[in-house]
Protein backbone atom coordinates (compact mmCIF):
# COMPACT_ATOMS: atom_id res chain seq x y z
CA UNK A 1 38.74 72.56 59.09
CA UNK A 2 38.67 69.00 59.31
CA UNK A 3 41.29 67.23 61.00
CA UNK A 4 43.75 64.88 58.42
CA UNK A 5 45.14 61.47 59.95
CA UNK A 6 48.50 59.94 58.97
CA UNK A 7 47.50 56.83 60.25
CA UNK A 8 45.58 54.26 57.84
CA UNK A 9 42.38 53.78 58.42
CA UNK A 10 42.45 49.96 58.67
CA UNK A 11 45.34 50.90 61.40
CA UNK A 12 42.87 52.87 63.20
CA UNK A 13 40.04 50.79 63.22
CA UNK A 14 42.23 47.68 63.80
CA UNK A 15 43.41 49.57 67.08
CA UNK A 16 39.92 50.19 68.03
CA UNK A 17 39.04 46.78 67.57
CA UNK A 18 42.28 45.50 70.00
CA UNK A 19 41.34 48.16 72.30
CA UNK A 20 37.54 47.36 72.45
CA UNK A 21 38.76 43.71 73.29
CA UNK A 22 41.70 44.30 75.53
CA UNK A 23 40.61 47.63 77.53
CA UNK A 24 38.73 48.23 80.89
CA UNK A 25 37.02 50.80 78.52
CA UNK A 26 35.62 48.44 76.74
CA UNK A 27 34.90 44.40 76.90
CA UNK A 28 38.57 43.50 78.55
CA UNK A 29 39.90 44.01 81.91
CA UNK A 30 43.36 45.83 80.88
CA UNK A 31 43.42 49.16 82.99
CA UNK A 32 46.04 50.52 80.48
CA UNK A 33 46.28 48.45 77.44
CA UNK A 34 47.74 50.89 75.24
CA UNK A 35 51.36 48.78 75.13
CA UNK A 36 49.25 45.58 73.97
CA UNK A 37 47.20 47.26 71.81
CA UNK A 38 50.57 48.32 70.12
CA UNK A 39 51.80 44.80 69.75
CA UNK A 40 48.68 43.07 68.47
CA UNK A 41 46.22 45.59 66.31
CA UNK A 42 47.74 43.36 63.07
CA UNK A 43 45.60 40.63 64.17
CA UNK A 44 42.66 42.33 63.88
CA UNK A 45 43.35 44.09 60.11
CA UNK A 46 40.95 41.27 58.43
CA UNK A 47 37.93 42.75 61.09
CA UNK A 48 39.39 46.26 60.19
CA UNK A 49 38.85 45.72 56.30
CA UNK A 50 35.92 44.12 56.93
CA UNK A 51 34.54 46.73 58.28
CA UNK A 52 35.44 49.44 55.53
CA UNK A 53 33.94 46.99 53.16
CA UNK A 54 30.82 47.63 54.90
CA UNK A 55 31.06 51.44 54.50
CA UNK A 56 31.67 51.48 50.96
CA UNK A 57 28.10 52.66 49.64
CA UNK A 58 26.45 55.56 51.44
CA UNK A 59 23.02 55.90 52.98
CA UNK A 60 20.32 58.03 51.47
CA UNK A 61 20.79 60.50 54.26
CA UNK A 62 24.08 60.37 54.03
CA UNK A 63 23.71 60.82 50.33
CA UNK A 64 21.65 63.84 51.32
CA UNK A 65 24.48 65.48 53.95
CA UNK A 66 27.28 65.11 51.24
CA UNK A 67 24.05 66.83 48.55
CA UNK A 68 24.02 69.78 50.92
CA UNK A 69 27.60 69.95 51.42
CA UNK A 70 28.51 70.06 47.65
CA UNK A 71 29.31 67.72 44.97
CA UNK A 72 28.46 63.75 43.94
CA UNK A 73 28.44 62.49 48.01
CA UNK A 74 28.08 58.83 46.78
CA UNK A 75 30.84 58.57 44.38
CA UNK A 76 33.11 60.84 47.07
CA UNK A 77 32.43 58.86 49.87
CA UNK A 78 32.99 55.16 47.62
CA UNK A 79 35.97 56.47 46.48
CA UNK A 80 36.99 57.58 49.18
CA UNK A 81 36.50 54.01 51.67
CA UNK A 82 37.70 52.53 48.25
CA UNK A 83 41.08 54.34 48.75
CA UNK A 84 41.18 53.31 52.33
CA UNK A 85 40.79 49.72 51.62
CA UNK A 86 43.41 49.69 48.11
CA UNK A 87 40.98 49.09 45.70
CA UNK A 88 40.45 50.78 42.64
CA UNK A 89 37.38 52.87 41.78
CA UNK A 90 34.85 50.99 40.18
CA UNK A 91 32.38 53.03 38.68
């Protein structure tokens, strides 16, 4: 079973983002920058939906995965980053 988040994905990504740029673990020097992380992932929501933007439309293989698992993969997956990022499906 797949695991279900209660945090928004622009949330998560936006944290990654902060992280990435603050942390030892990735491009800053903070050895534990979980506290500033906290206090300034909201400046990086913009990058965050920029990102899901990106990931609306699938790639053939992909495509292919979600075709083996069942279903229409493209329109799942486009609604799907559609939802994350509040718009409306456009079909």
């Amino acid at each position: 079973m797949t695991d279900i988040s209660v945090t928004s994905p622009v949330e998560r990504i936006a944290r990654v983002l902060a992280a990435e740029a603050l942390s030892v673990n990735g491009e800053g020097r903070d050895p534990s920058a979980g506290s500033e992380v906290d206090a300034t992932w909201q400046q990086e929501v913009s990058r965050a939906m920029a990102v899901l933007r990106t990931l609306r439309e699938p790639t053939p293989e992909m495509v292919e995965a979600g075709r083996a698992a069942g279903g229409d993969p493209a329109q799942v997956w486009n609604a799907m980053v559609r939802a994350a990022i509040g718009q409306e499906e456009t079909v």
